[in-house]
Protein backbone atom coordinates (compact mmCIF):
# COMPACT_ATOMS: atom_id res chain seq x y z
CA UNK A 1 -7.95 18.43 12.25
CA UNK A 2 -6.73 15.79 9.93
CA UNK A 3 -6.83 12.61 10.99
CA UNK A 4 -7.11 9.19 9.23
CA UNK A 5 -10.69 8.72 9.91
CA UNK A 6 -11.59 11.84 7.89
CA UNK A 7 -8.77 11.17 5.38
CA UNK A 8 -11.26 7.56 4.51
CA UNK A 9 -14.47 9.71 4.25
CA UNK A 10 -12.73 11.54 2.13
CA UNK A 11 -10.87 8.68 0.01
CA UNK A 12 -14.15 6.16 -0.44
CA UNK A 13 -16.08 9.66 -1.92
CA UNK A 14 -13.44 10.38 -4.53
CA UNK A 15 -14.70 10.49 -8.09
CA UNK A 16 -11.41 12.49 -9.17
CA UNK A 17 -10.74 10.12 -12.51
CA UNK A 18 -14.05 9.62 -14.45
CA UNK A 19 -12.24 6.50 -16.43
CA UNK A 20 -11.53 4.48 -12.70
CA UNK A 21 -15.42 5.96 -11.59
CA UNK A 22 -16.81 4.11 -14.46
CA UNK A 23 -14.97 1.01 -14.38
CA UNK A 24 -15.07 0.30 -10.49
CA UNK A 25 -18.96 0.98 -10.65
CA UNK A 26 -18.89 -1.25 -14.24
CA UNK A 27 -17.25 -4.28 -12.14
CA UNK A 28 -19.50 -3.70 -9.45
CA UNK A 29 -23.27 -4.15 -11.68
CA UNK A 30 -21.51 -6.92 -14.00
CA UNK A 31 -19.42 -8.78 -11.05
CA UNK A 32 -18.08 -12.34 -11.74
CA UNK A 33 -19.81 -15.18 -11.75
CA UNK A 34 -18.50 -16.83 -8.55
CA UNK A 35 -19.47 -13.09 -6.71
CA UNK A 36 -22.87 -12.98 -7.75
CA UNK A 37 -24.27 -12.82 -4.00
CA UNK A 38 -22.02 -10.69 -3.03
CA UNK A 39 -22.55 -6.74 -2.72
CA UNK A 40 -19.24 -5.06 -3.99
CA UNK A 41 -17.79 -2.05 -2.49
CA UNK A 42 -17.61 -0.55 -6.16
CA UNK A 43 -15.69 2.49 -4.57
CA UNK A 44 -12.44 3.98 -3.83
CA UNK A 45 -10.65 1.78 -1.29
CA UNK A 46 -9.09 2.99 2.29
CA UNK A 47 -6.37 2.02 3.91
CA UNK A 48 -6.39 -0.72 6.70
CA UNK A 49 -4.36 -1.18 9.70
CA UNK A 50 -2.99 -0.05 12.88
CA UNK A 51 -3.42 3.62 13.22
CA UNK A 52 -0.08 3.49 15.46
CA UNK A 53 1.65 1.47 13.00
CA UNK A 54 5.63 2.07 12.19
CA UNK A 55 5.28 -0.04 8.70
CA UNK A 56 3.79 1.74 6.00
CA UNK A 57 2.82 -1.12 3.33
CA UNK A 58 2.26 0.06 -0.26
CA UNK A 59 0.62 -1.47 -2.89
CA UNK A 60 -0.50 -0.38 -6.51
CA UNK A 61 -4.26 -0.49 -6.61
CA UNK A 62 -7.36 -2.60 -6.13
CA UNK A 63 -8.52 -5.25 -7.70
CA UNK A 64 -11.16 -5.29 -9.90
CA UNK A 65 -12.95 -8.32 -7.83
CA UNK A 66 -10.65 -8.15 -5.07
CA UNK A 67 -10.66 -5.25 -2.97
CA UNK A 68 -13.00 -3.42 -5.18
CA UNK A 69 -15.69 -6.05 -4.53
CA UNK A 70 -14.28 -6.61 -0.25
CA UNK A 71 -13.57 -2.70 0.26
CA UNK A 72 -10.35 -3.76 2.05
CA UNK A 73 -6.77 -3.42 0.39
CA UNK A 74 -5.62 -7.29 -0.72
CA UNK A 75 -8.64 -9.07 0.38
CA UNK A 76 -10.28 -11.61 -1.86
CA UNK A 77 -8.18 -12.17 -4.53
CA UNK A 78 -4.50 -14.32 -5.00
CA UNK A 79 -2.08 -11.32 -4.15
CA UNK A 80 -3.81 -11.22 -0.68
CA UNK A 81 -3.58 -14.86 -0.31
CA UNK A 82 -0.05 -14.76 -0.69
CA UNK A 83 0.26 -11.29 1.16
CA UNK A 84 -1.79 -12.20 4.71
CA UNK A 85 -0.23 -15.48 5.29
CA UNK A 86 3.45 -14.19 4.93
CA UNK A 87 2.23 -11.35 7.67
CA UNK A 88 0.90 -13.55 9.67
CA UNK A 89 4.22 -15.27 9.75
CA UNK A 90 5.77 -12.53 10.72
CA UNK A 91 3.39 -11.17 13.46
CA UNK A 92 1.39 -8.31 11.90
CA UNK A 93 -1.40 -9.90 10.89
CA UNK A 94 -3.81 -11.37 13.56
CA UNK A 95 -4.56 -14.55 10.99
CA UNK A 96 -3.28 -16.14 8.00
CA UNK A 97 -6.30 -14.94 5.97
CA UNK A 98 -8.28 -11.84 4.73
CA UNK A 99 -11.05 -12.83 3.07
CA UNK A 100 -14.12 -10.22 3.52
CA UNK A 101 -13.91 -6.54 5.97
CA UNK A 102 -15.92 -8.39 8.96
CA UNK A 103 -13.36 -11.90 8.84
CA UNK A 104 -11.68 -10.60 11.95
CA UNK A 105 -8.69 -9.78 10.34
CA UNK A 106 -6.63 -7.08 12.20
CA UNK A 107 -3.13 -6.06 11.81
CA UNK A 108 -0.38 -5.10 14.61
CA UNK A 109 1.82 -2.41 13.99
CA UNK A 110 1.29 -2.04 10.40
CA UNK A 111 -1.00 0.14 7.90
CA UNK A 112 -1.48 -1.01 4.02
CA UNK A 113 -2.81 1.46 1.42
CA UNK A 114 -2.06 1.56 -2.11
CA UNK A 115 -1.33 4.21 -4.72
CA UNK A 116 -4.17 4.03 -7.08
CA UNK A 117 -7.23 3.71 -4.55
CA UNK A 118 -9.61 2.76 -7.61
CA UNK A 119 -9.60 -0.56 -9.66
CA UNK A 120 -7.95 0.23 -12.63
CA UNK A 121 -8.89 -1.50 -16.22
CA UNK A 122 -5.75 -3.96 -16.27
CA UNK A 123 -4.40 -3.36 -13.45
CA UNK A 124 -2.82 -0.01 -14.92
CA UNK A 125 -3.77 3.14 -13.71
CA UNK A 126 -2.99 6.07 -15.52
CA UNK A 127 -0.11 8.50 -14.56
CA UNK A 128 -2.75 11.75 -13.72
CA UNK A 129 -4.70 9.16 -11.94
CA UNK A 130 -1.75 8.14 -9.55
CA UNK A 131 -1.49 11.76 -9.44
CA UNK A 132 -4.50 12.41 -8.35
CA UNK A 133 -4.42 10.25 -5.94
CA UNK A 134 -0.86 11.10 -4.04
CA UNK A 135 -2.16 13.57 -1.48
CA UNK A 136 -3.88 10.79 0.00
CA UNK A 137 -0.10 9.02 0.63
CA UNK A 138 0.89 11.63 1.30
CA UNK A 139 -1.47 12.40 4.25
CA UNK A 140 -1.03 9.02 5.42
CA UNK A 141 2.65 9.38 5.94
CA UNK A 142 2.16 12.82 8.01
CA UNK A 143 -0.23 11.02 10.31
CA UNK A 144 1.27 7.41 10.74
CA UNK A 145 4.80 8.65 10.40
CA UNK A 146 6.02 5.43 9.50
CA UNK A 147 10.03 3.92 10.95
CA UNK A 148 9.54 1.63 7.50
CA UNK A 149 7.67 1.72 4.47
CA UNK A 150 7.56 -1.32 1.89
CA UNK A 151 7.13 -0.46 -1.33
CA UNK A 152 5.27 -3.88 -3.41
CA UNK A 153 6.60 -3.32 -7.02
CA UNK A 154 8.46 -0.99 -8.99
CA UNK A 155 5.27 1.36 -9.23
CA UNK A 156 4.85 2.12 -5.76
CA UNK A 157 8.55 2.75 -5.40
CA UNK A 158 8.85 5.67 -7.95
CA UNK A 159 5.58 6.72 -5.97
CA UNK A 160 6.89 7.24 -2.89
CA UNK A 161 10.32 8.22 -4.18
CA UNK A 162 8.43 10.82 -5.85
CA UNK A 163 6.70 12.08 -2.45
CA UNK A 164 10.24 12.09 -1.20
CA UNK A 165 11.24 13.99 -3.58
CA UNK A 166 8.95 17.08 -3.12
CA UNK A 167 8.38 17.03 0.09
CA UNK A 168 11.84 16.68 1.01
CA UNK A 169 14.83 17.97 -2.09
CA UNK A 170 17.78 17.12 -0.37
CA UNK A 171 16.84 13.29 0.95
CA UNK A 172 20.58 11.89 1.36
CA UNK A 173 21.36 9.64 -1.39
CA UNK A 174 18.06 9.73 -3.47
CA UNK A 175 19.81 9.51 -6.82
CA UNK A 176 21.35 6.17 -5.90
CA UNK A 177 18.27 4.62 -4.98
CA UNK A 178 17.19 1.47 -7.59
CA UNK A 179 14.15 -0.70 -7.01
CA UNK A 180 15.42 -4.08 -6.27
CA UNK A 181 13.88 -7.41 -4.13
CA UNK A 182 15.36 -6.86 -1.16
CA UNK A 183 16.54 -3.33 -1.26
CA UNK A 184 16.89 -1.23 1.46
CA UNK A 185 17.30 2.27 1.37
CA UNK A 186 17.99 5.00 3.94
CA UNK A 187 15.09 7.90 3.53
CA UNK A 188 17.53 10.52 5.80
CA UNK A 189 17.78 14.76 5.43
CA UNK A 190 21.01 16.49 4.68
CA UNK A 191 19.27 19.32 6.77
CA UNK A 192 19.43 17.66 10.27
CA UNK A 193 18.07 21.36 11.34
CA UNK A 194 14.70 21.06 9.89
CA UNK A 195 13.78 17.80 11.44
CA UNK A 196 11.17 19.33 14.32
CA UNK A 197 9.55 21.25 11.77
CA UNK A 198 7.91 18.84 9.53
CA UNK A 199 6.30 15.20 10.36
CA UNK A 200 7.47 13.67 7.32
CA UNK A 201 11.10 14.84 8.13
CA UNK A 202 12.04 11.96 10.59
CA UNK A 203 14.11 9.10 9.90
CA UNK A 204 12.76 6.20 7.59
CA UNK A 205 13.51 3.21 5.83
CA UNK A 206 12.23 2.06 2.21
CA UNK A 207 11.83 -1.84 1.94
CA UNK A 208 12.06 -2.70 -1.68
CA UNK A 209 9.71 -5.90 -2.41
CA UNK A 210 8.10 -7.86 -5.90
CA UNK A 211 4.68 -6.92 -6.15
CA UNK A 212 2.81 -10.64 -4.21
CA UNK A 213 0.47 -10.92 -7.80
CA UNK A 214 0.12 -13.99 -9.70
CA UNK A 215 2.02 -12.98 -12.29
CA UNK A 216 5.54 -12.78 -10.31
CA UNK A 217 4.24 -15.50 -7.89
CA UNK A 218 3.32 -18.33 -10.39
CA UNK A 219 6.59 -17.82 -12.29
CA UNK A 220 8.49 -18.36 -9.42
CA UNK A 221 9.86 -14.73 -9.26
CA UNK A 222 8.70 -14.00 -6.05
CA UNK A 223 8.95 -17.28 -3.63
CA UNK A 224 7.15 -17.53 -0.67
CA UNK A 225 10.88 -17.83 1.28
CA UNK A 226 12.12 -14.23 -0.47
CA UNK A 227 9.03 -12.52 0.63
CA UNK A 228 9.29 -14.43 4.37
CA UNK A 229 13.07 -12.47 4.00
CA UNK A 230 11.08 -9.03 3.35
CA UNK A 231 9.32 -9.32 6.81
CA UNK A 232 11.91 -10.14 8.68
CA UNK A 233 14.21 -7.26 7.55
CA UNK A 234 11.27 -5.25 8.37
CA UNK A 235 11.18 -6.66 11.71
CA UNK A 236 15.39 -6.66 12.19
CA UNK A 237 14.58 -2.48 11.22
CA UNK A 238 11.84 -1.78 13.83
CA UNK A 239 13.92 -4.02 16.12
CA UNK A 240 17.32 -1.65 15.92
């Protein structure tokens, strides 16, 4: 039977994309200078969270001495440092803080996974490697069956629209769905009929978010107050 602890044996033994095999092992020998004591993970990463969860977090892939070197999605590196604190703010994340997979970090109601499980050279994984790596999401949505999923960039959004897509053609409204900070779309079937028959066709919603990286967090495009507003929409949704 699938469940999610089979679906991580099965994610952190992936060698699917030969160019992300090399480079997360690459990182892993080399490391950085301030990691030299540490022994990195160097593999695909799993998702973390509460198996129960009703938010589905998604992010784009681990970093190279982030999670590739921790093993856990955002942990050790800026975007988690920006991520864990706004979580904890909101009451998902046990503490402010995620900064190694023993810290005691746990997380209420939510599960985070990404859609390139592999570090990517920067930051960019290739199209057949996001490919290759969607029947992982896509598993993860049939078991957690998510109320809301947030979507951290535009990447992850076309992702999961794309899941949406072909698992379910005639999702209400799909064609007027933009990525946008803040946005908040309905993920509902036409076919009201078919909703016993498959796990992914229940009612969700998609919570549209700036990726929490340096590069939209330094410039000031994504403020700590505008991704405070993200959790609490997400908590005014699972509230209603």
């Amino acid at each position: 039977m699938d469940n999610l602890s089979s679906l991580t044996a099965e994610v952190i033994t992936c060698r699917k994309c030969p160019r992300l095999v090399a480079w997360r092992e690459q990182i892993a020998t080399a490391k950085r200078r301030a990691y030299l004591d540490w022994d990195y993970w160097g593999r695909p990463v799993p998702g973390f969270g509460d198996p129960q969860a009703r938010v589905l977090v998604v992010g784009l892939a681990p970093g190279a001495h982030g999670s590739n070197r921790t093993g856990r999605p955002f942990t050790g590196d800026a975007s988690g440092d920006f991520l864990y604190p706004a979580l904890h703010r909101a009451g998902f994340a046990s503490q402010p803080h995620s900064r190694h997979r023993d810290d005691g970090l746990t997380l209420t109601d939510m599960y985070i996974n990404a859609v390139c499980r592999c570090a990517p050279p920067d930051n960019k994984p290739l199209p057949e490697e996001m490919a290759n790596c969607q029947p992982y999401l896509e598993r993860e949505l049939a078991l957690i069956r998510p109320k809301v999923i947030v979507v951290l960039g535009r990447i992850a959004f076309e992702r999961v629209i794309r899941i949406y897509s072909k698992t379910q053609p005639t999702v209400s409204g799909r064609r007027s769905m933009v990525f946008s900070h803040g946005a908040v779309h309905p993920l509902r079937l036409l076919n009201t009929d078919s909703l016993t028959t498959d796990p992914l066709n229940t009612e969700h919603w998609l919570v549209c978010s700036y990726h929490p990286s340096q590069q939209n967090t330094l410039t000031g495009k994504l403020t700590v107050e505008m991704f405070d507003s993200i959790w609490q929409k997400v908590n005014e949704l699972l509230a209603a």
